[in-house]
C-alpha atoms as a PDB file:
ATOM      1  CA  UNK A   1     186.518 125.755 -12.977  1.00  0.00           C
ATOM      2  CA  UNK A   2     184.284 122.599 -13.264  1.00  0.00           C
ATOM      3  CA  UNK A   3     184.196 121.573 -16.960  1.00  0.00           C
ATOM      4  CA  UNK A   4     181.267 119.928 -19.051  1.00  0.00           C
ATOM      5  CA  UNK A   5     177.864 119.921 -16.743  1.00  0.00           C
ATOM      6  CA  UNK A   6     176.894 117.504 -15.125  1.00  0.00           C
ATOM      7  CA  UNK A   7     174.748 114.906 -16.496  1.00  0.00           C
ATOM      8  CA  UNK A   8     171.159 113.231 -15.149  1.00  0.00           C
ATOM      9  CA  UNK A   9     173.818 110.023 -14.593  1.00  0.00           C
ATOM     10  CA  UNK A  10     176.042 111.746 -12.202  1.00  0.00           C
ATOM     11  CA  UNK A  11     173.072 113.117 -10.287  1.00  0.00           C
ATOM     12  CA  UNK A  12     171.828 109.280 -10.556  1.00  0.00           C
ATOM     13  CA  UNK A  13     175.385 108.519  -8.878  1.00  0.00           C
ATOM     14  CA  UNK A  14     175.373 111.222  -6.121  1.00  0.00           C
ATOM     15  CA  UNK A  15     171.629 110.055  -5.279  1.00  0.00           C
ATOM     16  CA  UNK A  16     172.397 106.306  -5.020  1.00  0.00           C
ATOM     17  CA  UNK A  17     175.872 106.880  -3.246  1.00  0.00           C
ATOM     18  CA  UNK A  18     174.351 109.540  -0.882  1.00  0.00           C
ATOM     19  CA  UNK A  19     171.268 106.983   0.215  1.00  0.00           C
ATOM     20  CA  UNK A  20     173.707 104.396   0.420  1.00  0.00           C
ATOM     21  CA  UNK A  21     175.338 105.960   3.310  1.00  0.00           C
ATOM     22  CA  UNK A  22     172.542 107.764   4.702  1.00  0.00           C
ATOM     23  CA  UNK A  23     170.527 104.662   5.115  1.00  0.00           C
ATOM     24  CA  UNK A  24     172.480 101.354   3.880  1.00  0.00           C
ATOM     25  CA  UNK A  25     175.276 102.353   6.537  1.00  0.00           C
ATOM     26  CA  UNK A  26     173.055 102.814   9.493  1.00  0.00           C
ATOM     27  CA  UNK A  27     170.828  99.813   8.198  1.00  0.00           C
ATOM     28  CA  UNK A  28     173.688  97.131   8.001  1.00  0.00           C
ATOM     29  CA  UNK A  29     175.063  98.425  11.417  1.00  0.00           C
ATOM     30  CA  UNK A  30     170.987  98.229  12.518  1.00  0.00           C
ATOM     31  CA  UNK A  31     171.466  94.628  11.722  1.00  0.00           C
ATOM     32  CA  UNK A  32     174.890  93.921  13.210  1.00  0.00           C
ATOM     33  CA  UNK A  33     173.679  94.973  16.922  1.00  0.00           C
ATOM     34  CA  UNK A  34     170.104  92.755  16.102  1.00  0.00           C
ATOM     35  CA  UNK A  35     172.501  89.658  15.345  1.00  0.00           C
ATOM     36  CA  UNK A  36     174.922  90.793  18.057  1.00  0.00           C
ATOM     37  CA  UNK A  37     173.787  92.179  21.267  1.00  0.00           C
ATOM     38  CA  UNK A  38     177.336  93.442  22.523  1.00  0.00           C
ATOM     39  CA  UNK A  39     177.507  95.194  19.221  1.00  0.00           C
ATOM     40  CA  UNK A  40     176.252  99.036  19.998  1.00  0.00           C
ATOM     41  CA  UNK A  41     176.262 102.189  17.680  1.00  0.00           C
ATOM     42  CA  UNK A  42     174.908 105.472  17.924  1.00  0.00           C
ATOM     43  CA  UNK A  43     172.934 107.806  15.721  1.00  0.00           C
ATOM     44  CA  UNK A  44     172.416 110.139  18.263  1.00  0.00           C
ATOM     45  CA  UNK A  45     173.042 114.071  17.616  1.00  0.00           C
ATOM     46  CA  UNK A  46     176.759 114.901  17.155  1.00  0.00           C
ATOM     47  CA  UNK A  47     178.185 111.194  17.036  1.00  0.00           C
ATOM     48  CA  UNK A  48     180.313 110.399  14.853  1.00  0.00           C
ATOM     49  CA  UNK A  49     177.814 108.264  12.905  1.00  0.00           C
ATOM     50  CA  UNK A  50     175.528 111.006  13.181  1.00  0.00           C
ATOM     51  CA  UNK A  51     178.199 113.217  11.045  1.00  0.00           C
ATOM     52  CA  UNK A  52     179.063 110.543   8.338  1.00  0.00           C
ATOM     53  CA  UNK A  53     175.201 110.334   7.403  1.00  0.00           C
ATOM     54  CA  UNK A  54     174.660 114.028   7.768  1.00  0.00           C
ATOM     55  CA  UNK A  55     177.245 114.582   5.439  1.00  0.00           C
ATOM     56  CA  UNK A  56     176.599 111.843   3.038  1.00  0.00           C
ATOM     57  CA  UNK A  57     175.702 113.995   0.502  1.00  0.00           C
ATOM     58  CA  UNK A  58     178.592 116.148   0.500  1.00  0.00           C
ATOM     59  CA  UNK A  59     181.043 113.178   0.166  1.00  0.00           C
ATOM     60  CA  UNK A  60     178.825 111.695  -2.611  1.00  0.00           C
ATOM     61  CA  UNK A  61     178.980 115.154  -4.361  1.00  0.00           C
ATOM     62  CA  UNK A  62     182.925 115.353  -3.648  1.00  0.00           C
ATOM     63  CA  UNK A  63     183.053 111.255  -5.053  1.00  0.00           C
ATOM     64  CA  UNK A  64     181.122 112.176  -8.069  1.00  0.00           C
ATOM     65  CA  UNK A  65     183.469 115.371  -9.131  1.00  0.00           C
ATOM     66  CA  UNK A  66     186.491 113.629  -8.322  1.00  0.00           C
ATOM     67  CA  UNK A  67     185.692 110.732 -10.446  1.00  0.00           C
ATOM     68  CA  UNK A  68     184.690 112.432 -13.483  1.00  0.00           C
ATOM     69  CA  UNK A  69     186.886 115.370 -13.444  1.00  0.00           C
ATOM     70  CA  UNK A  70     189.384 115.016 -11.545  1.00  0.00           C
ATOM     71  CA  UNK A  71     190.893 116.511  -8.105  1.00  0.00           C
ATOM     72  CA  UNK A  72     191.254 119.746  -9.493  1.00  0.00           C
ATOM     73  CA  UNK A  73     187.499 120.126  -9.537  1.00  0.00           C
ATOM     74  CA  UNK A  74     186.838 119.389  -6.191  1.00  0.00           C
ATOM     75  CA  UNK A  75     189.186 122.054  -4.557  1.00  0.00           C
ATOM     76  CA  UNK A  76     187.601 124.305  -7.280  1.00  0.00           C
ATOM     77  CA  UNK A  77     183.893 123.088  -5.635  1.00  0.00           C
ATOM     78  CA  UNK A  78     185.385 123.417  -2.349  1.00  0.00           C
ATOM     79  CA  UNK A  79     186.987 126.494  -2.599  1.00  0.00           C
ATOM     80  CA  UNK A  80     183.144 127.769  -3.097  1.00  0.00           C
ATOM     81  CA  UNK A  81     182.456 127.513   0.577  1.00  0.00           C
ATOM     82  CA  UNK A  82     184.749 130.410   0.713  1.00  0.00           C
ATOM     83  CA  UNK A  83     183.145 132.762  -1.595  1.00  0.00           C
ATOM     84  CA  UNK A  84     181.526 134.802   0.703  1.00  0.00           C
ATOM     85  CA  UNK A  85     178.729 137.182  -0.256  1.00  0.00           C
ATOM     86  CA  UNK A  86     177.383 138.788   2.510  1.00  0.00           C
ATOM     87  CA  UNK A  87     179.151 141.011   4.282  1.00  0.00           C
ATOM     88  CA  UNK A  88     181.255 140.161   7.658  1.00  0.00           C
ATOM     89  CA  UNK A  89     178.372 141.324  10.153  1.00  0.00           C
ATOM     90  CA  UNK A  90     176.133 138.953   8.771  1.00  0.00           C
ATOM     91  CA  UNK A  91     178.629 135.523   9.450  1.00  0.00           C
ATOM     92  CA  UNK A  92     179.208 137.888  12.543  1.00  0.00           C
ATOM     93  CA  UNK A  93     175.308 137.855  13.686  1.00  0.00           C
ATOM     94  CA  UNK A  94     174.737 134.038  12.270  1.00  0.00           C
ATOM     95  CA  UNK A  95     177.822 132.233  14.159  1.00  0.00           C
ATOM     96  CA  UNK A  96     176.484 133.890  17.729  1.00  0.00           C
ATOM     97  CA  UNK A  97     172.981 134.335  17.086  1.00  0.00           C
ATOM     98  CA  UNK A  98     172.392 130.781  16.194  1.00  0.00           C
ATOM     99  CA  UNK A  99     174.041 129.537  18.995  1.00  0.00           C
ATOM    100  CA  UNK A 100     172.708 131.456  21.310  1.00  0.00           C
ATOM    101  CA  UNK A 101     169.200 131.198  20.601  1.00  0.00           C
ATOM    102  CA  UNK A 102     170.362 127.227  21.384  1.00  0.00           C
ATOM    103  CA  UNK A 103     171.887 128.068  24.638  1.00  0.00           C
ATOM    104  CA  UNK A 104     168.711 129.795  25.693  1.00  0.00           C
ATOM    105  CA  UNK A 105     166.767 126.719  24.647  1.00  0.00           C
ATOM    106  CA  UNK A 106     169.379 124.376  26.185  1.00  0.00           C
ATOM    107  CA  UNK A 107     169.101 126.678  29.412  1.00  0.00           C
ATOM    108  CA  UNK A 108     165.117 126.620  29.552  1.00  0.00           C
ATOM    109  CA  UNK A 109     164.919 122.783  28.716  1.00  0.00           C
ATOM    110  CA  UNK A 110     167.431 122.469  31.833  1.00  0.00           C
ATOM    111  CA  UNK A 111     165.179 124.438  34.150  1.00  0.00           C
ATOM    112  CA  UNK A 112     161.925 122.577  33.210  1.00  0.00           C
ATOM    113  CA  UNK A 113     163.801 119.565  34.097  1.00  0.00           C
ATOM    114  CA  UNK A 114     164.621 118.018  31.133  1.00  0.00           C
ATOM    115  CA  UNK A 115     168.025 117.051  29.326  1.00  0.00           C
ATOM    116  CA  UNK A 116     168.995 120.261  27.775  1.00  0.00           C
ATOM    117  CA  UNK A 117     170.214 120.273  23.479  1.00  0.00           C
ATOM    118  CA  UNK A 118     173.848 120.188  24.752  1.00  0.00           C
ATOM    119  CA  UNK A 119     173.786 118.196  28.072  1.00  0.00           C
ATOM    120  CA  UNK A 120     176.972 116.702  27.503  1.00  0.00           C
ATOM    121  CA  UNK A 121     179.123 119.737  27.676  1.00  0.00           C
ATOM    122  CA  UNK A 122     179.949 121.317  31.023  1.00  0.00           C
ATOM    123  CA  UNK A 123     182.046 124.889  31.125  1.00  0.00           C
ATOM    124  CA  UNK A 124     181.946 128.480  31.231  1.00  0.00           C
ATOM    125  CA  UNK A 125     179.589 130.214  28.436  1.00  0.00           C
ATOM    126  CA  UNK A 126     182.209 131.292  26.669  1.00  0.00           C
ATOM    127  CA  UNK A 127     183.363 127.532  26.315  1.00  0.00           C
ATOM    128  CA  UNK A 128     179.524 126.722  25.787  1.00  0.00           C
ATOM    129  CA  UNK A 129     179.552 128.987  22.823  1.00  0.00           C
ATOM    130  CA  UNK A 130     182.434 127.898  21.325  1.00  0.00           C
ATOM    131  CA  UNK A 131     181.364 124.135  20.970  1.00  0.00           C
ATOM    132  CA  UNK A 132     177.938 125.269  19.834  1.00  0.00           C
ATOM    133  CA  UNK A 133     179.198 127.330  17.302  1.00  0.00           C
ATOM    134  CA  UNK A 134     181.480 124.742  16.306  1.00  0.00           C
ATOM    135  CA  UNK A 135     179.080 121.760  16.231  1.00  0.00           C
ATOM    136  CA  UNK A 136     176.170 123.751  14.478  1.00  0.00           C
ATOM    137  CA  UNK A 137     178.620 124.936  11.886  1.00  0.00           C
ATOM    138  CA  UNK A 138     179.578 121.607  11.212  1.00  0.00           C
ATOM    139  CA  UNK A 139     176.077 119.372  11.460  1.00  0.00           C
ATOM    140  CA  UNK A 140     173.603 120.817   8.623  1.00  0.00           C
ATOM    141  CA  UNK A 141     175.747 123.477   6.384  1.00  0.00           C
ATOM    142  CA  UNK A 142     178.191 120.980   5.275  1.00  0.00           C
ATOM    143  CA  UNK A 143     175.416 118.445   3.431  1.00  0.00           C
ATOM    144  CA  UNK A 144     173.928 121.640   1.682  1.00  0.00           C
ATOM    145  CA  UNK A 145     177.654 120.923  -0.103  1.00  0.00           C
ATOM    146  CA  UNK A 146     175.608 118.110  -1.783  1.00  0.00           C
ATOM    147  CA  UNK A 147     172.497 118.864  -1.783  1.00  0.00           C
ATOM    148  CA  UNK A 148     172.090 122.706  -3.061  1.00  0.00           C
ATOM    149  CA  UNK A 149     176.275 122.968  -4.620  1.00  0.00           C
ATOM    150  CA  UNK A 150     175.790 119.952  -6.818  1.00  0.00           C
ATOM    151  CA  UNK A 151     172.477 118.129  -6.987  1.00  0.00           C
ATOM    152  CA  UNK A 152     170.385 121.432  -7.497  1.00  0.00           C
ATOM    153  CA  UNK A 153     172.225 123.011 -10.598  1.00  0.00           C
ATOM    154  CA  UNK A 154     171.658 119.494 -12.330  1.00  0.00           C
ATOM    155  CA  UNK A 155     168.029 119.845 -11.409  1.00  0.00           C
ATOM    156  CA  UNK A 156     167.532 123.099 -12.646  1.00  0.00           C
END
């Protein structure tokens, strides 16, 4: 169990460390290509700079426990994601729903012409739904880690 609460420092800590990644990371790197032309990065969806500042304030959360109580805490905070409490029908409906509601947008993009949401991946549906599931249930849910798991009970 997490001990004391947190305090309006820590949150001051998660904050700074969280826009410190978020922006200072892509910013410096920004700068980097402007001074170097051959230097190239990429914010797009689903690269792997695209992760680290999506999940900025998970690791900043994660940082902040760890250094003021300890590892302990943190696979206590972690072991939250796992706490379900909804029933199984409900992941069920979210984890195929979700994704399909993106194929079908991918699919409708592609026959208007344009680049569809997933354009990089080629396969069967099965292996469309897969990596959609997978990189959906990855991109957003993990900052909420951060964001609603740690900086919101120190708001409240």
């Amino acid at each position: 169990m997490l001990t004391a609460p947190f305090t309006n420092n820590d949150f001051l800590k998660f904050f700074l460390l969280t826009f410190g990644i978020s922006w200072g990371l892509p910013s410096i790197l920004f700068v980097i290509a402007q001074i170097d032309p051959t230097f190239t990065f990429s914010l797009e969806l689903y690269s792997p700079l695209y992760y680290v500042v999506v999940w900025s304030p998970a690791f900043s959360a994660l940082v902040v426990i760890a250094k003021r109580q300890g590892l302990g805490s943190v696979m206590l905070f972690i072991r939250r994601l796992f706490h379900w409490r909804v029933g199984f029908r409900w992941y069920a409906l979210a984890l195929i729903l979700i994704p399909a509601l993106y194929f079908a947008a991918s699919d409708l993009m592609w026959t208007s012409g344009e680049q569809n949401a997933f354009g990089f991946y080629e396969g069967t549906f099965i292996q469309f739904l897969f990596a959609a599931v997978l990189l959906r249930a990855t991109a957003g849910p993990v900052e909420e880690l951060g964001w609603r798991g740690f900086a919101l009970p120190i708001l409240q």
